[in-house]
C-alpha atoms as a PDB file:
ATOM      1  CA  UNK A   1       0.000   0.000   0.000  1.00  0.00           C
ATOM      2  CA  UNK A   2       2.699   2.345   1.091  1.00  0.00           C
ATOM      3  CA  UNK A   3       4.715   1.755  -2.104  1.00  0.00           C
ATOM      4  CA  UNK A   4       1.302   2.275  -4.313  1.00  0.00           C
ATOM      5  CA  UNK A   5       0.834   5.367  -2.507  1.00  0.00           C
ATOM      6  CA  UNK A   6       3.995   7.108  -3.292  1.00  0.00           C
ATOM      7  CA  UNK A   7       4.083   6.012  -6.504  1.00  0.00           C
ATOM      8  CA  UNK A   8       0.850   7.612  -6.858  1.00  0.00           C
ATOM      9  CA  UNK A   9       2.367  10.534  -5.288  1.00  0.00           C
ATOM     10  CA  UNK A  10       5.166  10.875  -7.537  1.00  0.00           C
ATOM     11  CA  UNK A  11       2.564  10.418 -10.948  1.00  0.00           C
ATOM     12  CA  UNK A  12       0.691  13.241  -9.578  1.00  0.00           C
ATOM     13  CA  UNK A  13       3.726  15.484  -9.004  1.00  0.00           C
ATOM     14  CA  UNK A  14       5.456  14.661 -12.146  1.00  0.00           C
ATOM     15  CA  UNK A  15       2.235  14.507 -14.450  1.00  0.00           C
ATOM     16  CA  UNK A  16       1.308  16.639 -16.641  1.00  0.00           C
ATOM     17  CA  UNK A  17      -1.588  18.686 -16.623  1.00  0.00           C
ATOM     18  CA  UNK A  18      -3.922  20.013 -19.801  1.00  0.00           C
ATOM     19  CA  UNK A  19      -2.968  23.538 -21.435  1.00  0.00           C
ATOM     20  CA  UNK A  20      -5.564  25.994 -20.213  1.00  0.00           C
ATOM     21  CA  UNK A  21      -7.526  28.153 -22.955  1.00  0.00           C
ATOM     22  CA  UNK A  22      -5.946  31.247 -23.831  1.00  0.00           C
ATOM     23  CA  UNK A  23      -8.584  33.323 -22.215  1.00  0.00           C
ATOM     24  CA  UNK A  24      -7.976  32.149 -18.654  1.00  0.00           C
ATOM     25  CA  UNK A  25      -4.371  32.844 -18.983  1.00  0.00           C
ATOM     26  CA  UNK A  26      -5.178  36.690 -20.433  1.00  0.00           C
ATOM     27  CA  UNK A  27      -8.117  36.846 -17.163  1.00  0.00           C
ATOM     28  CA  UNK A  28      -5.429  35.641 -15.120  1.00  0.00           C
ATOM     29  CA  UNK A  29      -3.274  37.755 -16.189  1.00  0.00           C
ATOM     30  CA  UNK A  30      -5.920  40.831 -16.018  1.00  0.00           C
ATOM     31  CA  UNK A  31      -6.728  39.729 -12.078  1.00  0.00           C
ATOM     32  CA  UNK A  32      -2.650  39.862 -10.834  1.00  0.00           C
ATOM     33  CA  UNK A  33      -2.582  43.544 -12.657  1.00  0.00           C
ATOM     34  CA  UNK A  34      -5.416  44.301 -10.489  1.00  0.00           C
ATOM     35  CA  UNK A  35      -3.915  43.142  -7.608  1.00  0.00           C
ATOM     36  CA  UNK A  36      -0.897  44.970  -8.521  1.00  0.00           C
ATOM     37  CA  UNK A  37      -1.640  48.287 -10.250  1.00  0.00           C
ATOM     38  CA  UNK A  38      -4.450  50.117  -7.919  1.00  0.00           C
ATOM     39  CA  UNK A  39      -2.952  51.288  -4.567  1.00  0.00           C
ATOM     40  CA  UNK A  40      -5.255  50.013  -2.005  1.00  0.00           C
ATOM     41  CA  UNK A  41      -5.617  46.495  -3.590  1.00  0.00           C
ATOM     42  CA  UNK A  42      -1.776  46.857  -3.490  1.00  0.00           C
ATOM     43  CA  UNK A  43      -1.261  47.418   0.436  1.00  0.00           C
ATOM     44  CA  UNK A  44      -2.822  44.165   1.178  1.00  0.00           C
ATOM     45  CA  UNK A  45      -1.658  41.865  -1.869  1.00  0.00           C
ATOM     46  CA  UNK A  46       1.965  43.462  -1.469  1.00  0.00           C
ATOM     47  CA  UNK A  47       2.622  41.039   2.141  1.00  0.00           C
ATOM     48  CA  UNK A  48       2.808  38.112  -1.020  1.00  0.00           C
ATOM     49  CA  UNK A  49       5.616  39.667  -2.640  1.00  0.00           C
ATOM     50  CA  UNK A  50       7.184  40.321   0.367  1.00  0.00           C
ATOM     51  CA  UNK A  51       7.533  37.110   1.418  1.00  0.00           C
ATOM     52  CA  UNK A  52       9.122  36.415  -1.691  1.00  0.00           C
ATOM     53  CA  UNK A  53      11.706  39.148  -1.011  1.00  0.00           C
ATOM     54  CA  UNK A  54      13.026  37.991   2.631  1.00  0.00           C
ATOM     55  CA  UNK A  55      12.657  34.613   1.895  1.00  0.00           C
ATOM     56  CA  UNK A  56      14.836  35.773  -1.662  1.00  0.00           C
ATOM     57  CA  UNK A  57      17.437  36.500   0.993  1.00  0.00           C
ATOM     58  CA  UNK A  58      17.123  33.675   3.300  1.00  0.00           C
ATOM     59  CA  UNK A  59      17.751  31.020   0.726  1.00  0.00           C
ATOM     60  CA  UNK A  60      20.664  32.962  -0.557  1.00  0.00           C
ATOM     61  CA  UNK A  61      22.067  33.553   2.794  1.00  0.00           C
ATOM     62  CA  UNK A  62      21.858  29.317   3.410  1.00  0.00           C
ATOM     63  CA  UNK A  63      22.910  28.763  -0.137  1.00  0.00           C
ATOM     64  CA  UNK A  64      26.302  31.075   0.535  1.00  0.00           C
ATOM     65  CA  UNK A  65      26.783  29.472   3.254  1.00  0.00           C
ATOM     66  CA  UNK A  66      25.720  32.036   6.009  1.00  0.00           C
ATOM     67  CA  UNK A  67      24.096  30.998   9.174  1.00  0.00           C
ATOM     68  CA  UNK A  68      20.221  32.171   8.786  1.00  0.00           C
ATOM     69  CA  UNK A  69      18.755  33.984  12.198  1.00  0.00           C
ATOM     70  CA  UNK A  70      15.477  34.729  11.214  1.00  0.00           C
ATOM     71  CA  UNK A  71      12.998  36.535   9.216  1.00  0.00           C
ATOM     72  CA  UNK A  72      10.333  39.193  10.672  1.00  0.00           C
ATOM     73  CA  UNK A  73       7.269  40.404   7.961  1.00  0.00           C
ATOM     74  CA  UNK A  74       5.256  43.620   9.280  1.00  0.00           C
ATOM     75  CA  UNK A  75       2.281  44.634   8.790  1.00  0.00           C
ATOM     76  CA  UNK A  76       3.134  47.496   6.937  1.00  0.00           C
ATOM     77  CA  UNK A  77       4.727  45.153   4.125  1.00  0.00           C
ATOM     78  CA  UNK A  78       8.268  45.882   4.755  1.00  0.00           C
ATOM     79  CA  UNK A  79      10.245  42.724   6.168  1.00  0.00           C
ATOM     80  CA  UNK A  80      13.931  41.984   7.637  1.00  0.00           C
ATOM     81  CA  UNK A  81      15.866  39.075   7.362  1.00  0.00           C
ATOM     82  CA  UNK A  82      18.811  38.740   9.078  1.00  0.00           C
ATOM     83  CA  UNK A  83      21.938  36.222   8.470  1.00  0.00           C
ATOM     84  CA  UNK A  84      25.095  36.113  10.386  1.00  0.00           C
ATOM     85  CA  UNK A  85      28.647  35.390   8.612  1.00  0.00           C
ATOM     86  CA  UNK A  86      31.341  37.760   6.772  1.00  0.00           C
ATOM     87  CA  UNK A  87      29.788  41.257   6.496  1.00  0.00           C
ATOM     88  CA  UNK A  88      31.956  41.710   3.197  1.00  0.00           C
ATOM     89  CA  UNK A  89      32.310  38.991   0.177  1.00  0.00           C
ATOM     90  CA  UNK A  90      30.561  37.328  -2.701  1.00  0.00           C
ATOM     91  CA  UNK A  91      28.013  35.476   0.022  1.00  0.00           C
ATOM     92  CA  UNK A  92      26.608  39.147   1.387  1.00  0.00           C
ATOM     93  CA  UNK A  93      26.133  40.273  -2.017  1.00  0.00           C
ATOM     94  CA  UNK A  94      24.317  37.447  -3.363  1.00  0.00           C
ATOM     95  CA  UNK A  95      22.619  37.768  -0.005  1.00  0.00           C
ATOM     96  CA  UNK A  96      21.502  41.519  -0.299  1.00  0.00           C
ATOM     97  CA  UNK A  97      20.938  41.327  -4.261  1.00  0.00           C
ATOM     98  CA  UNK A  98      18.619  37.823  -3.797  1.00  0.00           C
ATOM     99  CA  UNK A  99      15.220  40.538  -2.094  1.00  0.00           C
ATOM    100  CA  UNK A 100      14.307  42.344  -5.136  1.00  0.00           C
ATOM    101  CA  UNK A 101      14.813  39.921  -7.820  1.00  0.00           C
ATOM    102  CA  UNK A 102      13.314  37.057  -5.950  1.00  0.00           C
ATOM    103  CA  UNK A 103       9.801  37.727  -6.544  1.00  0.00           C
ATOM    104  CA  UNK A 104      10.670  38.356 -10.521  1.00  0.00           C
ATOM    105  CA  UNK A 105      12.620  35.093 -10.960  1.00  0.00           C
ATOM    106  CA  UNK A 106       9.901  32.839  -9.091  1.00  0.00           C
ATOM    107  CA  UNK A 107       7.324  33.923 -11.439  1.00  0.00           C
ATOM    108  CA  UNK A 108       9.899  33.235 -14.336  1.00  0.00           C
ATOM    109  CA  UNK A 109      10.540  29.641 -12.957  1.00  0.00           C
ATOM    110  CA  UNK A 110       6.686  29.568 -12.433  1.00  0.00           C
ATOM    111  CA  UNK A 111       5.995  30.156 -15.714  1.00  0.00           C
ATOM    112  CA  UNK A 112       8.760  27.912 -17.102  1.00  0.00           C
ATOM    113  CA  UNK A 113       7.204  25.521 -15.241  1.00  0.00           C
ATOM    114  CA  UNK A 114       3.608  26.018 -16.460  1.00  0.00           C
ATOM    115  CA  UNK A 115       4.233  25.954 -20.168  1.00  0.00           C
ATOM    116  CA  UNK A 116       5.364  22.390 -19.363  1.00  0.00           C
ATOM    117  CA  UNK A 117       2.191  22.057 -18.311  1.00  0.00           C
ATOM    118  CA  UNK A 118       3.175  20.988 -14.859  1.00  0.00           C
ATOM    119  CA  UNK A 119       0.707  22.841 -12.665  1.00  0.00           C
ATOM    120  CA  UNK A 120       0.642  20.478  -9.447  1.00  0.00           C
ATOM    121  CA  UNK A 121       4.360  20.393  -9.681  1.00  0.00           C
ATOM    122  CA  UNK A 122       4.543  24.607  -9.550  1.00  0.00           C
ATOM    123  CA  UNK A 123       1.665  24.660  -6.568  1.00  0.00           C
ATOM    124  CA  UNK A 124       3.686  21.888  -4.573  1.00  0.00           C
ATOM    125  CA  UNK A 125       6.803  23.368  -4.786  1.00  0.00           C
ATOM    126  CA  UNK A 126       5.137  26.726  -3.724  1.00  0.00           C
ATOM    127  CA  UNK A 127       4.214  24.982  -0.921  1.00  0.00           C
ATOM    128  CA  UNK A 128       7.356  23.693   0.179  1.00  0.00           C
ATOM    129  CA  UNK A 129       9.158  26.715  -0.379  1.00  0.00           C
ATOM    130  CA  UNK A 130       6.289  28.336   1.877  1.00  0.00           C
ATOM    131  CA  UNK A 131       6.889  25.369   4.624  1.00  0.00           C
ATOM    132  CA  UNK A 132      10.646  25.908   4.804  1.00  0.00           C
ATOM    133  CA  UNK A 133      10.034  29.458   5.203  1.00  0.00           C
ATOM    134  CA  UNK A 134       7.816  28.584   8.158  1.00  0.00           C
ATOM    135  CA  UNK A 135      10.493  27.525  10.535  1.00  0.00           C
ATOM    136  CA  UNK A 136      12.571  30.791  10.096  1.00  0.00           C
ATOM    137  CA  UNK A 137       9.993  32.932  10.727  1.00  0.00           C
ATOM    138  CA  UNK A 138      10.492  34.925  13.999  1.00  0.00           C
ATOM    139  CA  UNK A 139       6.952  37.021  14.657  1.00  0.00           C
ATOM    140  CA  UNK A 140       3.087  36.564  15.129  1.00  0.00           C
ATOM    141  CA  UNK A 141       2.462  38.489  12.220  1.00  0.00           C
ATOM    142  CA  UNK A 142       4.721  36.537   9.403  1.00  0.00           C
ATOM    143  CA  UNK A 143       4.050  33.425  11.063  1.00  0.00           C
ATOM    144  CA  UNK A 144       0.188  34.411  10.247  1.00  0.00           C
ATOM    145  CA  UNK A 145       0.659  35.172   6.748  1.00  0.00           C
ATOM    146  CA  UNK A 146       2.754  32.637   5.685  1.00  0.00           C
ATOM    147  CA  UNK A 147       0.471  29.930   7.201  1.00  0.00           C
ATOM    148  CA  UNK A 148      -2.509  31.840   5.426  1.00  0.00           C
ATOM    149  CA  UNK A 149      -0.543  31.374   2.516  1.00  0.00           C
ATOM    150  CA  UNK A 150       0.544  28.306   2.293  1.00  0.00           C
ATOM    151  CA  UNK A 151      -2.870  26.854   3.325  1.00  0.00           C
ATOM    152  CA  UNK A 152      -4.233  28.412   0.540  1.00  0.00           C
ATOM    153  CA  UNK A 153      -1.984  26.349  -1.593  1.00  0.00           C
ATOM    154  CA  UNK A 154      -2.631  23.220   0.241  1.00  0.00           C
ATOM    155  CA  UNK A 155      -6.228  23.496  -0.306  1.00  0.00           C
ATOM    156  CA  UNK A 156      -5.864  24.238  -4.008  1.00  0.00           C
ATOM    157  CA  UNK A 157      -3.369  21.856  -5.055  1.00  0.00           C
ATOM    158  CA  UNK A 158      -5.186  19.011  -2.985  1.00  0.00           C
ATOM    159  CA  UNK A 159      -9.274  19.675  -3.064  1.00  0.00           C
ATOM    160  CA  UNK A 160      -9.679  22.152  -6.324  1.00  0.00           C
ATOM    161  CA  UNK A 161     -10.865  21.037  -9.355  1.00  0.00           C
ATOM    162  CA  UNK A 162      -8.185  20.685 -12.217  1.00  0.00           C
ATOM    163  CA  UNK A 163      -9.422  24.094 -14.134  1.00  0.00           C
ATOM    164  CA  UNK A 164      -9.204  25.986 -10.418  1.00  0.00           C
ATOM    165  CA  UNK A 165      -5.796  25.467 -10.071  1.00  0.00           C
ATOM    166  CA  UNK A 166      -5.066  25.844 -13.107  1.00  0.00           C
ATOM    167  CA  UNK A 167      -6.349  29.134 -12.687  1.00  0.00           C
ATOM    168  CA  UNK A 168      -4.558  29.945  -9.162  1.00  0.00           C
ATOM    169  CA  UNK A 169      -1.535  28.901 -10.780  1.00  0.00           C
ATOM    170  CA  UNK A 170      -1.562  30.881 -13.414  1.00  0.00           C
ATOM    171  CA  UNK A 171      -2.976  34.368 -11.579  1.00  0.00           C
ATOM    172  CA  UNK A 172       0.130  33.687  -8.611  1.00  0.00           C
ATOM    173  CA  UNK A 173       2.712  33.501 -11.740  1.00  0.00           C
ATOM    174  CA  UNK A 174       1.557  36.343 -13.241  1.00  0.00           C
ATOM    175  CA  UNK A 175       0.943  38.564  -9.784  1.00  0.00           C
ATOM    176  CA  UNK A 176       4.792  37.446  -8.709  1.00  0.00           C
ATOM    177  CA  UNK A 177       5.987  38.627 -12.711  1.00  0.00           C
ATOM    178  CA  UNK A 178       3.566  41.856 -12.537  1.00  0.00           C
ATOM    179  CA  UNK A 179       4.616  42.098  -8.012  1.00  0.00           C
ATOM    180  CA  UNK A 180       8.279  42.071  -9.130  1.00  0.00           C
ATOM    181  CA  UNK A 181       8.128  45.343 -11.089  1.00  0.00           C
ATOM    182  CA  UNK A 182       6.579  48.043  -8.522  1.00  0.00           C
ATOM    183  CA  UNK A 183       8.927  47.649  -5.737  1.00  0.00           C
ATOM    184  CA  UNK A 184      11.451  48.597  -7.699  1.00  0.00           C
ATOM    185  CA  UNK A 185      10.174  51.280  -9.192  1.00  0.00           C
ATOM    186  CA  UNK A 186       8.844  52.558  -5.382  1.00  0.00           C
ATOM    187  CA  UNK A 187      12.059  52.468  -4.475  1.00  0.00           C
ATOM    188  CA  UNK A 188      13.558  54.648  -7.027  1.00  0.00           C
ATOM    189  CA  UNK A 189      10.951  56.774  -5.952  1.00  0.00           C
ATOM    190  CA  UNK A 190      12.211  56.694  -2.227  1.00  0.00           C
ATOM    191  CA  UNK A 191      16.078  57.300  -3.065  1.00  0.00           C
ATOM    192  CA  UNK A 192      15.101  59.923  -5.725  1.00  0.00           C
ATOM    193  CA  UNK A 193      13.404  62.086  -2.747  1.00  0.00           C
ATOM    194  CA  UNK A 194      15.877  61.036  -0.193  1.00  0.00           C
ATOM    195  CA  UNK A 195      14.498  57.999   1.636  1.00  0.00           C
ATOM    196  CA  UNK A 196      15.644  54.260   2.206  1.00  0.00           C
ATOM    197  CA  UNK A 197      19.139  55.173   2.793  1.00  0.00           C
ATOM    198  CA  UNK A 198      19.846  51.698   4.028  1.00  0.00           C
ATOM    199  CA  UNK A 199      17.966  50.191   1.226  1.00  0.00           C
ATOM    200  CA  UNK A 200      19.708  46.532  -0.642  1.00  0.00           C
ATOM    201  CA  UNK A 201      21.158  49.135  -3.295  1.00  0.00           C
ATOM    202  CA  UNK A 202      22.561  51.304  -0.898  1.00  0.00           C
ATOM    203  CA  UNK A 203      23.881  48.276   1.275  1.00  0.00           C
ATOM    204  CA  UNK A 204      24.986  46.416  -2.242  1.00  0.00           C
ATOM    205  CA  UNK A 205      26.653  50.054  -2.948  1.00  0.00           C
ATOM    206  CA  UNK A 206      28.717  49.851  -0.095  1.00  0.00           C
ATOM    207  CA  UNK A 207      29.562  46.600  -0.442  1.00  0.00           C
ATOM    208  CA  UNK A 208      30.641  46.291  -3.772  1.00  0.00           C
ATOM    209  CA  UNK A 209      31.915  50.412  -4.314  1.00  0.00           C
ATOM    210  CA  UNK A 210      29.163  50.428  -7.128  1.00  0.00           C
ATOM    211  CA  UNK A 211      26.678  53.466  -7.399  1.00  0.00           C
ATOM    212  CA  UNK A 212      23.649  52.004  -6.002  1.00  0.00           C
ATOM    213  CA  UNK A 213      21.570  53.050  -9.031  1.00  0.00           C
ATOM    214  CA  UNK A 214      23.439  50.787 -11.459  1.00  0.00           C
ATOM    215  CA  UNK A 215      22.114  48.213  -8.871  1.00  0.00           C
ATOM    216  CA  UNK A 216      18.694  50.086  -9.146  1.00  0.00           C
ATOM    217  CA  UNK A 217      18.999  49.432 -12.541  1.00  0.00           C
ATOM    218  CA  UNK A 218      19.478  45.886 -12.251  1.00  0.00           C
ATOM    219  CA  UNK A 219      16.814  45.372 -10.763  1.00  0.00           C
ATOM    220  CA  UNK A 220      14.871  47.075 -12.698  1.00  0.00           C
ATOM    221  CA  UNK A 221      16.610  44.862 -15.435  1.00  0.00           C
ATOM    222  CA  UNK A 222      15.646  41.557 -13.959  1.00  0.00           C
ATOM    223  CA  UNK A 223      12.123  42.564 -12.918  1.00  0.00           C
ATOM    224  CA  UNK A 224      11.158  43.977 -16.632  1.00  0.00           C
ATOM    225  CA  UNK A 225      13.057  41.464 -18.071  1.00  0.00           C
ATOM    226  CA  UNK A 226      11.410  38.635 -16.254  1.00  0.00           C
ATOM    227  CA  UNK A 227       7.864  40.106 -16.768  1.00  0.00           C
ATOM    228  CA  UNK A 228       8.797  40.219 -20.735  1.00  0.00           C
ATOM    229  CA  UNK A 229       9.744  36.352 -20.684  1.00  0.00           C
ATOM    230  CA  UNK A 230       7.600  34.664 -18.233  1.00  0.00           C
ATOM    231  CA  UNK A 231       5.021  36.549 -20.053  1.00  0.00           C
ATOM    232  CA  UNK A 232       5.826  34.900 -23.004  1.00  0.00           C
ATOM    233  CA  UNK A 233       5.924  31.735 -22.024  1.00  0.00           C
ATOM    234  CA  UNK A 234       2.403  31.556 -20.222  1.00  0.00           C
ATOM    235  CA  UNK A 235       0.898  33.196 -23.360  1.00  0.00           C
ATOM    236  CA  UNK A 236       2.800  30.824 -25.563  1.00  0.00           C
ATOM    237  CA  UNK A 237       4.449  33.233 -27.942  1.00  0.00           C
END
């Protein structure tokens, strides 16, 4: 039985799943910008794509070899992460560069991953990406939202209908491609009027002796870049 069950398991995670029609990947698609673009929809949906951003940094911080302390998410959307190990070097770069491309390069993997058609495989990874992000989280308030979070993944990749997650899959692709782009661009706003001195391209500035705007623009780079491309591969151009 167990051995029936896992290979079961595995089929499911490794299947494929039917192409959606076009029109639910454009309303999709229509649903994230609406999530993104107007400013009150964006205060709430914005806690998403900042759990994308610290966790960004926590994986690069274990990845580089840094010991991982913890990561706090507010309720005002910002987040901190914070990683002990050489404050100088190629693993605190990677570390501090990781936030603001993290949200733009999930949603690229997502969609590489759903014009392979492999939905359940994209909403279980989600999930354990969400799961190891559990255990590092260090307040009431991040614990909340990334156990809201990742239940609503649980539920959808276990009790929804195939067209419903298709659905979810495809709107949480496009909101982390279309998510990716406005931080960015909010904080050019803040270091254009003086703000967010300690910001990840002021801290990858000092780091590296690089004007912080050419890392502005990098980001800006990756998150446009990323829209451009995942976009075309979940519309199938």
């Amino acid at each position: 039985m167990d051995s029936i069950t896992t290979a079961g398991l595995w089929d499911r995670l490794t299947g494929i799943q039917p192409e959606p029609e076009l029109w639910l990947v454009i309303a999709t698609g229509v649903v994230a910008l609406a999530a993104v673009a107007p400013r009150p929809a964006w205060r709430i949906s914005r806690n998403a794509i900042t759990i994308a951003h610290e966790g960004g940094h926590g994986l690069l911080a274990l990845l580089t070899g840094r010991r991982l302390d913890g990561i706090r998410l507010h309720s005002d959307t910002s987040g901190v992460t914070v990683s002990r190990g050489r404050p100088t070097g190629l693993g605190m770069v990677l570390t501090a560069a990781a936030g603001y491309t993290a949200p733009s390069l999930l949603g690229l993997g997502g969609a590489a991953l759903l014009s392979a058609h492999r939905i359940t495989l994209l909403l279980w990874a989600a999930t354990a990406l969400l799961v190891a992000m559990l255990v590092m989280i260090r307040n009431a308030y991040g614990l909340l939202t990334v156990v809201l979070t990742g239940a609503g993944f649980v539920l959808v990749s276990w009790l929804a209908p195939a067209e419903v997650q298709a659905m979810f899959a495809y709107g949480v692709v496009w909101f982390l491609l279309l998510g990716g782009v406005r931080p960015v661009f909010e904080l050019q706003a803040k270091r254009r009027n003086g703000g967010a001195p300690d910001s990840d391209a002021d801290q990858l500035g000092r780091l590296t002796h690089v004007h912080p705007v050419v890392w502005l623009l990098m980001f800006h780079a990756v998150a446009l870049c990323s829209l451009i491309g995942g976009g075309r591969w979940l519309l199938a151009l």
